[in-house]
Protein backbone atom coordinates (compact mmCIF):
# COMPACT_ATOMS: atom_id res chain seq x y z
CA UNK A 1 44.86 32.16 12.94
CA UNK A 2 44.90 28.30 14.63
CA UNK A 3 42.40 29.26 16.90
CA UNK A 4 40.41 30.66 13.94
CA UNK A 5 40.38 27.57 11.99
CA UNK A 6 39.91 25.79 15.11
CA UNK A 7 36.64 27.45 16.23
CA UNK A 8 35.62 27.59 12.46
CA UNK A 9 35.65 23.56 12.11
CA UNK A 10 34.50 23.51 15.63
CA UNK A 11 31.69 25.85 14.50
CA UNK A 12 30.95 23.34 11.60
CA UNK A 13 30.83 19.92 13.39
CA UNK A 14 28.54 21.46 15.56
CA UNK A 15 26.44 22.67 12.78
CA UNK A 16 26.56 19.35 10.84
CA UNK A 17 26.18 17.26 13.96
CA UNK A 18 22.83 19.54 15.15
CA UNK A 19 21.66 19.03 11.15
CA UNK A 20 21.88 14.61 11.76
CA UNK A 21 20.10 14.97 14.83
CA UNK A 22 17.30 17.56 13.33
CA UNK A 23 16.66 15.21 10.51
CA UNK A 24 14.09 12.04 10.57
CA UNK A 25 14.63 9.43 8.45
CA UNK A 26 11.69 8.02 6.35
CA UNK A 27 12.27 3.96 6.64
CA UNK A 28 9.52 1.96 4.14
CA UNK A 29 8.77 -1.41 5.97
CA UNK A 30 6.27 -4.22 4.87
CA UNK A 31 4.06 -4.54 8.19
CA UNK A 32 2.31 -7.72 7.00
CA UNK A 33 5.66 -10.02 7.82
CA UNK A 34 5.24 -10.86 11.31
CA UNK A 35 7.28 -11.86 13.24
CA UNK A 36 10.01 -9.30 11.98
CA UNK A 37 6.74 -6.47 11.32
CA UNK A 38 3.69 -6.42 11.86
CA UNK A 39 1.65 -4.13 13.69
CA UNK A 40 0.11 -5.25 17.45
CA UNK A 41 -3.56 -4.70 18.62
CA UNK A 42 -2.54 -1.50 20.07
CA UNK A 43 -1.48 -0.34 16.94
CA UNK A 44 2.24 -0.43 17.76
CA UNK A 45 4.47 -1.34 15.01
CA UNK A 46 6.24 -4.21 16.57
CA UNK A 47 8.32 -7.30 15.69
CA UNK A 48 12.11 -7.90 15.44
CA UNK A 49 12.88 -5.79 12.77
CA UNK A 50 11.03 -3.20 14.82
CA UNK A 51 12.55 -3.25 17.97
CA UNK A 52 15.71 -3.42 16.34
CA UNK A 53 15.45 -0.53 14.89
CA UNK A 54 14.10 1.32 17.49
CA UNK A 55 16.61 -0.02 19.94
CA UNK A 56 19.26 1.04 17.74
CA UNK A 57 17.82 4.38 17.15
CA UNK A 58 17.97 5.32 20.50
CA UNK A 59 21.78 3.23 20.71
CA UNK A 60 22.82 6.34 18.09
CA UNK A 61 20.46 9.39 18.76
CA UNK A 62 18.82 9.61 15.02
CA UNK A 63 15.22 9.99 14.71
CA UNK A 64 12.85 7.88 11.80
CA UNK A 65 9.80 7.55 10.60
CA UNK A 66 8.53 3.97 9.66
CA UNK A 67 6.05 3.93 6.01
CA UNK A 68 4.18 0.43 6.28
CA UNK A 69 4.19 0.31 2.35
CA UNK A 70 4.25 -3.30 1.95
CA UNK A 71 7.95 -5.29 0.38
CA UNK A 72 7.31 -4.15 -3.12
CA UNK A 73 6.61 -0.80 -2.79
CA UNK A 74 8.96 0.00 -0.02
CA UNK A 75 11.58 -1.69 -2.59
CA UNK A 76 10.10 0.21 -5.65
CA UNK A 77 9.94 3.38 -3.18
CA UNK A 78 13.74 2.96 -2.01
CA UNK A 79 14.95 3.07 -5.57
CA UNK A 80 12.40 5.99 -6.20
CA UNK A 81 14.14 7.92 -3.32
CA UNK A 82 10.64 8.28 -1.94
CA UNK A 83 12.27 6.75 0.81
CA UNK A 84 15.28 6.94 2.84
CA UNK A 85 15.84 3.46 3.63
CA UNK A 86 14.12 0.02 3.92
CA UNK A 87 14.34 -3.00 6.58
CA UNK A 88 11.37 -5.36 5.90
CA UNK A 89 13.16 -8.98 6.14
CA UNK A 90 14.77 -8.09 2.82
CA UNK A 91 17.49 -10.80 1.77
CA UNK A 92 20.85 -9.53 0.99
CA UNK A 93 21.41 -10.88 -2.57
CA UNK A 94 23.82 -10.18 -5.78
CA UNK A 95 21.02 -8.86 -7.79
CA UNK A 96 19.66 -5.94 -5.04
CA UNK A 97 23.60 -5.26 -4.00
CA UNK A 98 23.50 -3.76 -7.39
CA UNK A 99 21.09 -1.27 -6.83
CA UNK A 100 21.10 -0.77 -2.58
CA UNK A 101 23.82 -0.67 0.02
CA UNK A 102 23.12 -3.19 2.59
CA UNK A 103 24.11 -2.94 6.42
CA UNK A 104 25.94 -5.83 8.02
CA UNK A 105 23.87 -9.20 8.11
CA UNK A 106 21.53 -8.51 10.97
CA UNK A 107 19.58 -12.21 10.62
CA UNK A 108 20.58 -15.28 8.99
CA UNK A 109 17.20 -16.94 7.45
CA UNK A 110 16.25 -20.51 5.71
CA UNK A 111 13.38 -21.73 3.66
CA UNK A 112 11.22 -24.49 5.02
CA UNK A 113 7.58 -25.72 3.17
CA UNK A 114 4.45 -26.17 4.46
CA UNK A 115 0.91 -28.17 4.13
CA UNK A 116 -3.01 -28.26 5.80
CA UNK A 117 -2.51 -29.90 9.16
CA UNK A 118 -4.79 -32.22 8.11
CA UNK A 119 -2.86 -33.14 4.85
CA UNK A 120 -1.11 -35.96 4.91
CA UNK A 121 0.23 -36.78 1.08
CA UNK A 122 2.79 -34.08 0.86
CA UNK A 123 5.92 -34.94 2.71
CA UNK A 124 8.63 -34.01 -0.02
CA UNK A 125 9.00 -32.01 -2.97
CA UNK A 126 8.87 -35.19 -5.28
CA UNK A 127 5.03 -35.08 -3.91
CA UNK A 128 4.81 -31.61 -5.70
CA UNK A 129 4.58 -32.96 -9.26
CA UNK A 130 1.76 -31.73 -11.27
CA UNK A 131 0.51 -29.81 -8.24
CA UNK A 132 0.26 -25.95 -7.77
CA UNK A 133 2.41 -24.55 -4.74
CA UNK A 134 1.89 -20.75 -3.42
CA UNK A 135 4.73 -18.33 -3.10
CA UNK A 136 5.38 -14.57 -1.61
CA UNK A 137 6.29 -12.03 -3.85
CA UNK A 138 10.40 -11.24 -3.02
CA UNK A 139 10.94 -14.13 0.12
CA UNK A 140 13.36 -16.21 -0.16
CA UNK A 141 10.94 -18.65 -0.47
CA UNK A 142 9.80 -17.60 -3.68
CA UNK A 143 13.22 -17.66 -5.04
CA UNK A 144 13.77 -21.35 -3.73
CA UNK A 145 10.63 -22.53 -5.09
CA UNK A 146 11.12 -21.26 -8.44
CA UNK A 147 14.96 -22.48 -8.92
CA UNK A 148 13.09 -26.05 -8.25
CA UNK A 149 10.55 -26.08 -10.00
CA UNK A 150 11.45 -27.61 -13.81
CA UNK A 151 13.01 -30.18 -11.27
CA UNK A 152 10.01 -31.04 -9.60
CA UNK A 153 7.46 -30.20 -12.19
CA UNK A 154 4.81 -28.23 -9.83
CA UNK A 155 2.96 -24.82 -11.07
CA UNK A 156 3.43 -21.66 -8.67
CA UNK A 157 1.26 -18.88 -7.52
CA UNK A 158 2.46 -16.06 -5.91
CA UNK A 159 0.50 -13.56 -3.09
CA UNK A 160 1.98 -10.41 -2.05
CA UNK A 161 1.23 -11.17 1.75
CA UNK A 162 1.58 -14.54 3.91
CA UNK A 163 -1.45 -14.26 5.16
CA UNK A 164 -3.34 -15.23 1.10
CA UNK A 165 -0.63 -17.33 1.06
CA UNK A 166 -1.67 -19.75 4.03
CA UNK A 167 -5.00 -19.10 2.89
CA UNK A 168 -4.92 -20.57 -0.46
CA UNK A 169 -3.39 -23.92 1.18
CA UNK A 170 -6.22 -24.22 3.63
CA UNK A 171 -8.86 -23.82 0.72
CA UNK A 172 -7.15 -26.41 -1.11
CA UNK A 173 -6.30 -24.14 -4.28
CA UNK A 174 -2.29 -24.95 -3.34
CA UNK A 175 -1.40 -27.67 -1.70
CA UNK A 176 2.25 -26.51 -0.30
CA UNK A 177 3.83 -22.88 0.61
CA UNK A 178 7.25 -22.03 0.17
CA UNK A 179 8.32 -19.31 2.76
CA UNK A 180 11.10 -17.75 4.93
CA UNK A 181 11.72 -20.31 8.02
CA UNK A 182 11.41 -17.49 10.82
CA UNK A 183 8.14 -16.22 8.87
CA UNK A 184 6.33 -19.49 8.45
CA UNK A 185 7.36 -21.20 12.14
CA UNK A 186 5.95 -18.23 13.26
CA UNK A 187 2.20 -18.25 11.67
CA UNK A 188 2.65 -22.20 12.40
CA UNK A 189 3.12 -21.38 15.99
CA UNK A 190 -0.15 -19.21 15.75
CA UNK A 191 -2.36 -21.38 14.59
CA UNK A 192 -2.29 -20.72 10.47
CA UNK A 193 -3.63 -24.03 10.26
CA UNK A 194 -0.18 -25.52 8.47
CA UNK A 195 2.33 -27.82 9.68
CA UNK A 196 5.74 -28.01 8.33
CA UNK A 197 7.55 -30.80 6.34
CA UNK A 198 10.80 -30.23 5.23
CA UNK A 199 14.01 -29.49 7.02
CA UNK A 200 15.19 -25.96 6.62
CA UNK A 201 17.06 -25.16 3.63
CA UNK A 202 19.91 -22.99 4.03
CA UNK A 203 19.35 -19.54 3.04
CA UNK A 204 20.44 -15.85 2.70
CA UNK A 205 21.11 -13.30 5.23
CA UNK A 206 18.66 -9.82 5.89
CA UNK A 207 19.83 -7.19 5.88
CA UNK A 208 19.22 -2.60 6.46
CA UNK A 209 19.07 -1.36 2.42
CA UNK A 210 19.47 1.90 1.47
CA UNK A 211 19.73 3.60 -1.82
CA UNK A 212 23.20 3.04 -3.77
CA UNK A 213 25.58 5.46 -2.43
CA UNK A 214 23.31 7.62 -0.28
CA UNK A 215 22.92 8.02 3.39
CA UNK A 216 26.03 6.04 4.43
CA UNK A 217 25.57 8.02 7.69
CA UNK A 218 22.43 6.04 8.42
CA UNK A 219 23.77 2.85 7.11
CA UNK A 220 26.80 3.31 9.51
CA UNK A 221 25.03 4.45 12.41
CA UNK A 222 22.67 1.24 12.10
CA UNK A 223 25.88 -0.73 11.82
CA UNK A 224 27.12 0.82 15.20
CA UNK A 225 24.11 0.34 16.84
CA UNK A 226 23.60 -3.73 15.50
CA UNK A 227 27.07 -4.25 17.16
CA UNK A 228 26.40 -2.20 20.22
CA UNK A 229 23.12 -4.38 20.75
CA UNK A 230 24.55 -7.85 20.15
CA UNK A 231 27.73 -6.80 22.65
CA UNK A 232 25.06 -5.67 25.09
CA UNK A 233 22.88 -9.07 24.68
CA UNK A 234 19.91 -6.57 24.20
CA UNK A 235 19.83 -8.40 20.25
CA UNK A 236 19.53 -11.45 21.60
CA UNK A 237 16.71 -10.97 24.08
CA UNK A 238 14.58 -9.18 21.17
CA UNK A 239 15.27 -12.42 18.70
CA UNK A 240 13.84 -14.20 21.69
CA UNK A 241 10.77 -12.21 22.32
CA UNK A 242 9.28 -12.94 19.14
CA UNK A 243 11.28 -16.50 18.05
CA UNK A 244 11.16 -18.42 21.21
CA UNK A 245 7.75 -16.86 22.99
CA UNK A 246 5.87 -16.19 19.86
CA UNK A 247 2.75 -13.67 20.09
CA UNK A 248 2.98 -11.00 23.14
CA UNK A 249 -1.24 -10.55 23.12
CA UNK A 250 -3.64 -13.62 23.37
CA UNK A 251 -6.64 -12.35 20.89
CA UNK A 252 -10.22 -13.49 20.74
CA UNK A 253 -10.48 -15.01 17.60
CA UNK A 254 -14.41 -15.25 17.56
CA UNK A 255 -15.84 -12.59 15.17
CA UNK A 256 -17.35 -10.23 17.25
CA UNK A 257 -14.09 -10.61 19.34
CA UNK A 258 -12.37 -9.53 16.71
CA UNK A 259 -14.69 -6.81 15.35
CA UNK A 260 -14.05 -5.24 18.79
CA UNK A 261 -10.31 -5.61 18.94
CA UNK A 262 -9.66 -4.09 15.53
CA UNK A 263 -12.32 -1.42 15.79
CA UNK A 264 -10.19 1.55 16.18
CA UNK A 265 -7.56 0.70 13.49
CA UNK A 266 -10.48 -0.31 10.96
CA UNK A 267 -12.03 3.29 11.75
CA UNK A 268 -9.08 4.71 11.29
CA UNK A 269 -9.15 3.38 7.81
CA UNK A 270 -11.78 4.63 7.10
CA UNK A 271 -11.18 8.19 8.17
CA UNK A 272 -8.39 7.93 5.13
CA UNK A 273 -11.07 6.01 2.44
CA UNK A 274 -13.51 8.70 3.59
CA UNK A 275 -11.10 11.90 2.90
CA UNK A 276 -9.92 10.44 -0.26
CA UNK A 277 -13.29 9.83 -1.92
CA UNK A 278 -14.73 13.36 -1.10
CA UNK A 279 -11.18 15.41 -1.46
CA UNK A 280 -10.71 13.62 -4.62
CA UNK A 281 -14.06 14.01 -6.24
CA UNK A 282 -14.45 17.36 -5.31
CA UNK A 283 -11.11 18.33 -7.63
CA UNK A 284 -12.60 15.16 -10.42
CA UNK A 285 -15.46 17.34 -10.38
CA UNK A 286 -13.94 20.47 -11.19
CA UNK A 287 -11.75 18.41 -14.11
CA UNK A 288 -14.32 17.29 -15.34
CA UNK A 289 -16.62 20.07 -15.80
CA UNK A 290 -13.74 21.70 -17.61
CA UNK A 291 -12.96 18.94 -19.56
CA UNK A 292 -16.68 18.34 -20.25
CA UNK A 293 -16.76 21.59 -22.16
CA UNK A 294 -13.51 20.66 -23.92
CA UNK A 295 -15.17 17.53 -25.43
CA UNK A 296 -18.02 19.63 -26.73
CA UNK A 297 -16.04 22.92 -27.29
CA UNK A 298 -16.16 24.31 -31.11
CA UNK A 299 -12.49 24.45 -31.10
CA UNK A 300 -10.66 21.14 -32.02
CA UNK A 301 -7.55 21.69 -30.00
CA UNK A 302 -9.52 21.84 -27.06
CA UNK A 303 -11.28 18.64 -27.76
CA UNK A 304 -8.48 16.88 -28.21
CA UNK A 305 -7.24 17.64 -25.18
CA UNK A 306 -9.52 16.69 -23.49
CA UNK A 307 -9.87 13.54 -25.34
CA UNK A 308 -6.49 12.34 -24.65
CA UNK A 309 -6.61 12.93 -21.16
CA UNK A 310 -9.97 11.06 -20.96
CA UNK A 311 -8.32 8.09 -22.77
CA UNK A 312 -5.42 7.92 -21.35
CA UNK A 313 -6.55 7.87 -17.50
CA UNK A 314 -9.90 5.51 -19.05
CA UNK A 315 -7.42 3.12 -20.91
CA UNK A 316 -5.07 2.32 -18.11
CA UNK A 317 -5.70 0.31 -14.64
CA UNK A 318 -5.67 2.81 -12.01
CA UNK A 319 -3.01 0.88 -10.11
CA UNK A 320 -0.67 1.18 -13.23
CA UNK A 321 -1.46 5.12 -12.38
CA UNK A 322 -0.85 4.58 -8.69
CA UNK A 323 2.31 3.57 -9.23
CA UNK A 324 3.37 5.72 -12.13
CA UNK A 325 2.40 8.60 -10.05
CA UNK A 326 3.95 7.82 -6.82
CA UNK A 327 7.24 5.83 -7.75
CA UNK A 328 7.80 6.77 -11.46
CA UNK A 329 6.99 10.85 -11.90
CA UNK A 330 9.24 11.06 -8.20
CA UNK A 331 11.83 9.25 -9.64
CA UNK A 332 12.18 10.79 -12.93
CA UNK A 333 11.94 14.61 -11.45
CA UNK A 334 13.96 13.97 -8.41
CA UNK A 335 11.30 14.82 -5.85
CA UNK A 336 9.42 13.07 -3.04
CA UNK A 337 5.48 13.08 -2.60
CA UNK A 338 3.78 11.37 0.46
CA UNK A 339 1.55 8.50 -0.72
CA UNK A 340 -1.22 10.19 0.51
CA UNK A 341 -0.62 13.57 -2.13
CA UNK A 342 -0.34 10.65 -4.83
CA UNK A 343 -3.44 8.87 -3.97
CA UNK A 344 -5.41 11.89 -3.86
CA UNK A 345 -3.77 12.62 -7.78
CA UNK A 346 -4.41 9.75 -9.28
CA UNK A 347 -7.78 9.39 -8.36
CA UNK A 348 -8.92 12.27 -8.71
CA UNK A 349 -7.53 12.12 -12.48
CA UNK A 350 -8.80 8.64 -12.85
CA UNK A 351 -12.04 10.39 -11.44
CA UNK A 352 -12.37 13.14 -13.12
CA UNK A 353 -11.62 11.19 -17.14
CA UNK A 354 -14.76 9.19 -16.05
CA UNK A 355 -16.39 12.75 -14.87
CA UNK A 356 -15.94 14.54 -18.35
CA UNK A 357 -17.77 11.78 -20.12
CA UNK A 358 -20.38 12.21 -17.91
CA UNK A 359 -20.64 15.70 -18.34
CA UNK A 360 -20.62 15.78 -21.96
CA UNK A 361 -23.34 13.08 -22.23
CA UNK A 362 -25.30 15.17 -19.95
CA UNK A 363 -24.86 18.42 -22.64
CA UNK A 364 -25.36 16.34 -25.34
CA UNK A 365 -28.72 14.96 -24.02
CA UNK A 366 -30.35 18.24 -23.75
CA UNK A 367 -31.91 19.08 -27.23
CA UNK A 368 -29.98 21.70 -29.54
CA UNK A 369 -32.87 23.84 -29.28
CA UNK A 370 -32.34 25.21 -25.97
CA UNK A 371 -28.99 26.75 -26.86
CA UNK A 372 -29.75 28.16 -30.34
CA UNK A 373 -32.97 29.44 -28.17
CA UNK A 374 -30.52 31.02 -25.90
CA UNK A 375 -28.08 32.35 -28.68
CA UNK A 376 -31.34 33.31 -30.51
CA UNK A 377 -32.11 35.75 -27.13
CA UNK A 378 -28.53 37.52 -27.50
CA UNK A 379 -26.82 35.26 -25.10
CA UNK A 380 -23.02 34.41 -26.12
CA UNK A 381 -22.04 31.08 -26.05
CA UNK A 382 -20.39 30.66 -22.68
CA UNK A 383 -23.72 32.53 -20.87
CA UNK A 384 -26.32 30.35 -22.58
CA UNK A 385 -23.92 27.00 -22.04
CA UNK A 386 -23.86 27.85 -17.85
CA UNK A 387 -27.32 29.25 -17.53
CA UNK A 388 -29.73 26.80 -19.61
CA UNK A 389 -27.84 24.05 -20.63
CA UNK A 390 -25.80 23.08 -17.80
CA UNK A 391 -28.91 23.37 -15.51
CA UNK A 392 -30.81 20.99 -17.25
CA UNK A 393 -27.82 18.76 -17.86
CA UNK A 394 -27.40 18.52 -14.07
CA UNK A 395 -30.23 16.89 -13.38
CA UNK A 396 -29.69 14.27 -16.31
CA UNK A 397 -26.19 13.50 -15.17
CA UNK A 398 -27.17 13.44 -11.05
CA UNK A 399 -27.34 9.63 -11.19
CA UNK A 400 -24.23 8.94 -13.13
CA UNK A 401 -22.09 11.17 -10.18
CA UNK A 402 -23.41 9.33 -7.76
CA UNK A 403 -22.44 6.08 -8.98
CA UNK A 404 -19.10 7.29 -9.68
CA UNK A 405 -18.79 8.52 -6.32
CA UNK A 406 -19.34 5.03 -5.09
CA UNK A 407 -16.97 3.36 -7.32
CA UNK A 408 -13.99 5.99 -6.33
CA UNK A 409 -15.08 4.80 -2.62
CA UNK A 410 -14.11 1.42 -3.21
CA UNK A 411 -11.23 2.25 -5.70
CA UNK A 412 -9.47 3.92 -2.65
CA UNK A 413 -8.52 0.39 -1.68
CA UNK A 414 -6.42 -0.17 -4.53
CA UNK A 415 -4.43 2.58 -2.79
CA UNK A 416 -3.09 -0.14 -0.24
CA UNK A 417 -0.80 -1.08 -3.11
CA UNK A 418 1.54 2.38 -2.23
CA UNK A 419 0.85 1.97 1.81
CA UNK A 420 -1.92 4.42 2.24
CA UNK A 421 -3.81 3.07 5.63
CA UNK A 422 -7.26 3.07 4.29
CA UNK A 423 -9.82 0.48 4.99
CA UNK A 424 -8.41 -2.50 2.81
CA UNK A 425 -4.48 -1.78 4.02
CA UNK A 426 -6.10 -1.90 7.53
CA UNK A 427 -7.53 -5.22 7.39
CA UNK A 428 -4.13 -6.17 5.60
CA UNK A 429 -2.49 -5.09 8.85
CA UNK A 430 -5.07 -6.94 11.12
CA UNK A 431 -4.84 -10.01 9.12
CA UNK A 432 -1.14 -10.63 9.10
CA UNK A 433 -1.25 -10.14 12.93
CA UNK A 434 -3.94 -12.67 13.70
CA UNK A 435 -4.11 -14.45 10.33
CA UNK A 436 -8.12 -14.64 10.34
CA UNK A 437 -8.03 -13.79 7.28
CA UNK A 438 -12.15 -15.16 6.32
CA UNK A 439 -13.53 -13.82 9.13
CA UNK A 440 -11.33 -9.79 8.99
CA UNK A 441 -12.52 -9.58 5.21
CA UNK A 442 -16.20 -9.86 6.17
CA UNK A 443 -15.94 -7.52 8.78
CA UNK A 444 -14.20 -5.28 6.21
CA UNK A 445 -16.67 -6.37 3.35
CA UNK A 446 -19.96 -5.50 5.86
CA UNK A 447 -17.95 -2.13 7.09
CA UNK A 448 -17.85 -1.02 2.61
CA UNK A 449 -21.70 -2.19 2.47
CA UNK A 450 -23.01 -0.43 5.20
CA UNK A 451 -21.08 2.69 4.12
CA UNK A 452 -21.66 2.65 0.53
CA UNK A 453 -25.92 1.49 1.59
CA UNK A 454 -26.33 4.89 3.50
CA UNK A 455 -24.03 7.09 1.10
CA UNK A 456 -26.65 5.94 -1.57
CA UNK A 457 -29.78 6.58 0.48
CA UNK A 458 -28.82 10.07 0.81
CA UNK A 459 -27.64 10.28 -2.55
CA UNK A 460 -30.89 9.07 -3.84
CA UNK A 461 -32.72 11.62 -1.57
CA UNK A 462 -30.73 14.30 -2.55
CA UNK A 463 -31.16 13.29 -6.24
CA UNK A 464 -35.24 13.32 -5.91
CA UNK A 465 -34.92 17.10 -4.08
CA UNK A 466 -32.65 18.37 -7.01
CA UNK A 467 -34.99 16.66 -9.49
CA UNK A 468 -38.10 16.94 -8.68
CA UNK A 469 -38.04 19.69 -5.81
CA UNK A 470 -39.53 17.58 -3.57
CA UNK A 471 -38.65 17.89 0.51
């Protein structure tokens, strides 16, 4: 009977202990935070947050998978359970113990504030009053520079990246940034064009979050693993690759330098913008052909249908849907979708709202005549609606699709909100790496126009064959 029980419990260790190592954790991660993540011009996610984890990984034999979704929506997807856990610089405070478990401190931060190099009138934060200062969504220095604020009388702005951050204080718009000390030394040391001018003020510790009361095996294994690596020295050599050396890969920062460098990761990005726009507006055709008909259809329950799904997904910001869809609908129902599954949803609903009214336009443009000529023949309804209405309709509605397949096309970058690496999020990446920000945006900006230029060309020929049966 002992050895029963014995090879029983045996029997389930083994079980449970093959199950931990089977499993891959899904860790959300804001790779535009350098020097704790950011992503290298290999394409490597990289940066002490990174190699920490990684390190530690292999210290305790579990297996992850790292979504760059940016702070806020790794934070929003943490608490959505779209993820399993989130280490992105995030500042162990009163407010997020409520909702996370952290891990033990893993790096003790500061806040420090920074001008232009060239600007000499701001030394202090008495030099702040009446001025505008820009912040980072969730730092630390966002929190310092708002608890100081009615003290020092300045206006704030807040960015949801460093990189617009520093930007805004070179174009003059701000004249100061408040940001984490590790964070801003960092882009100082790389040339962001700012110089520092306060002492460090003393700040909160980062720390490994996880969702409140779930996967304390993860949380304790990273807790093993920190202590492993600061016993072995290994945590102090990777604090010192990144604080004391600063950037690993000297880049050519002249524009056609840089065009080369980030070539492959901005084609990559576009593979995704490319396979959202035509996945998605295949299915937004589809809806809204169906609802098309609904708007016109004889029975009233079908029209309104149809006519509150065309107002609804027409009367809200499709980033408001973004998010709904991919933190908010996984959250309520207890399920996880990849960002991907949710970016193709919402737009091809946003899509395919704007697609019925463009449909039923195109129905209602065709004179009545033709379908009581049809009904007139014998045809029923449906018959004469698909074989001499819609026909005709087509062509009337061909340049209305094709300008809503250009707008989806560029909608797919408000996608970068929820971490999908399309174009935009890939510049994003590239920027917070090199911080060149005016010169990555015009490579992106040319990369849309040239796109969108030939897309419409063909469209245009295509429209003239359909039209006009022309070759």
């Amino acid at each position: 009977m002992f050895m029963l029980v014995l090879f029983t419990t045996f029997s389930l260790a083994s079980t449970t202990n093959v199950h931990a190592e089977e499993k891959t954790y899904v860790i959300g991660t804001d790779v535009t935070f350098a020097p704790f993540e950011f992503q290298d011009v290999n394409g490597e996610f990289v940066g002490i947050d990174m190699d920490l984890l990684k390190a530690i990984a292999e210290d305790q034999g579990f297996k992850y998978e790292i979504k760059p979704l940016g702070f806020n929506a790794a934070v929003q997807a943490l608490e959505a359970k779209q993820v399993d856990a989130v280490i992105a610089g995030m500042s162990i405070t009163e407010e997020r113990a409520k909702k996370f478990d952290f891990s033990d401190p893993y790096f003790d931060s500061g806040v420090i504030m920074a001008v232009d190099e060239n600007d000499d009138s701001i030394s202090s934060y008495e030099d702040l009053k009446g001025k505008r200062v820009a912040i980072k969504t969730g730092t630390e220095g966002a929190a310092f520079a708002q608890s100081i604020q009615d003290e020092y009388g300045f206006d704030i702005v807040t960015y949801d990246d460093s990189a617009n951050m520093y930007e805004d204080v070179k174009s003059g718009n701000s004249v100061a940034a408040f940001d984490d000390y590790p964070v801003l030394a960092y882009g100082v040391k790389q040339g962001n064009g700012l110089k520092i001018v306060t002492e460090k003020e003393a700040g909160n510790s980062y720390g490994f979050a996880v969702s409140k009361g779930e996967n304390a095996e993860l949380l304790q294994m990273f807790n093993d693993g920190l202590m492993n690596l600061r016993a072995s020295g290994e945590y102090q050599e990777i604090l010192d690759r990144y604080l004391e050396t600063g950037s690993e890969v000297a880049e050519d920062t002249g524009f056609f330098g840089l065009f080369k460098q980030s070539f492959p990761s901005l084609m990559t990005g576009l593979k995704m913008t490319m396979i959202l726009t035509v996945v998605s507006l295949i299915i937004a055709s589809a809806l809204g052909v169906v609802f098309g008909l609904f708007l016109v259809s004889k029975t009233r329950l079908l029209r309104i249908i149809a006519t509150v799904y065309v107002d609804i997904f027409r009367g809200t910001p499709l980033i408001v849907q973004a998010f709904f869809i991919y933190f908010g609908i996984p959250a309520a129902l207890d399920i996880r979708i990849t960002a991907v599954v949710a970016g193709l949803i919402t737009l091809s609903l946003n899509a395919g709202a704007y697609m019925a009214e463009i449909v039923r336009g195109g129905i209602q443009s065709i004179d009545k005549g033709q379908m009581e000529a049809a009904r007139s023949l014998g045809l029923p309804y449906g018959k004469a609606m698909s074989k001499v209405v819609l026909p005709q309709a087509v062509r009337v509605m061909i340049p209305s699709f094709i300008n809503q397949f250009v707008i989806t096309l560029k909608d797919t970058s408000i996608l970068s909100i929820i971490g999908i690496n399309e174009l935009t999020q890939s510049g994003k990446i590239i920027i917070a790496r090199n911080l060149e920000s005016f010169q990555m945006w015009l490579i992106v900006g040319i990369i849309y126009f040239i796109i969108i230029m030939i897309l419409t060309k063909v469209s245009n020929v295509l429209e003239r064959r359909i039209k006009y049966g022309k070759n």
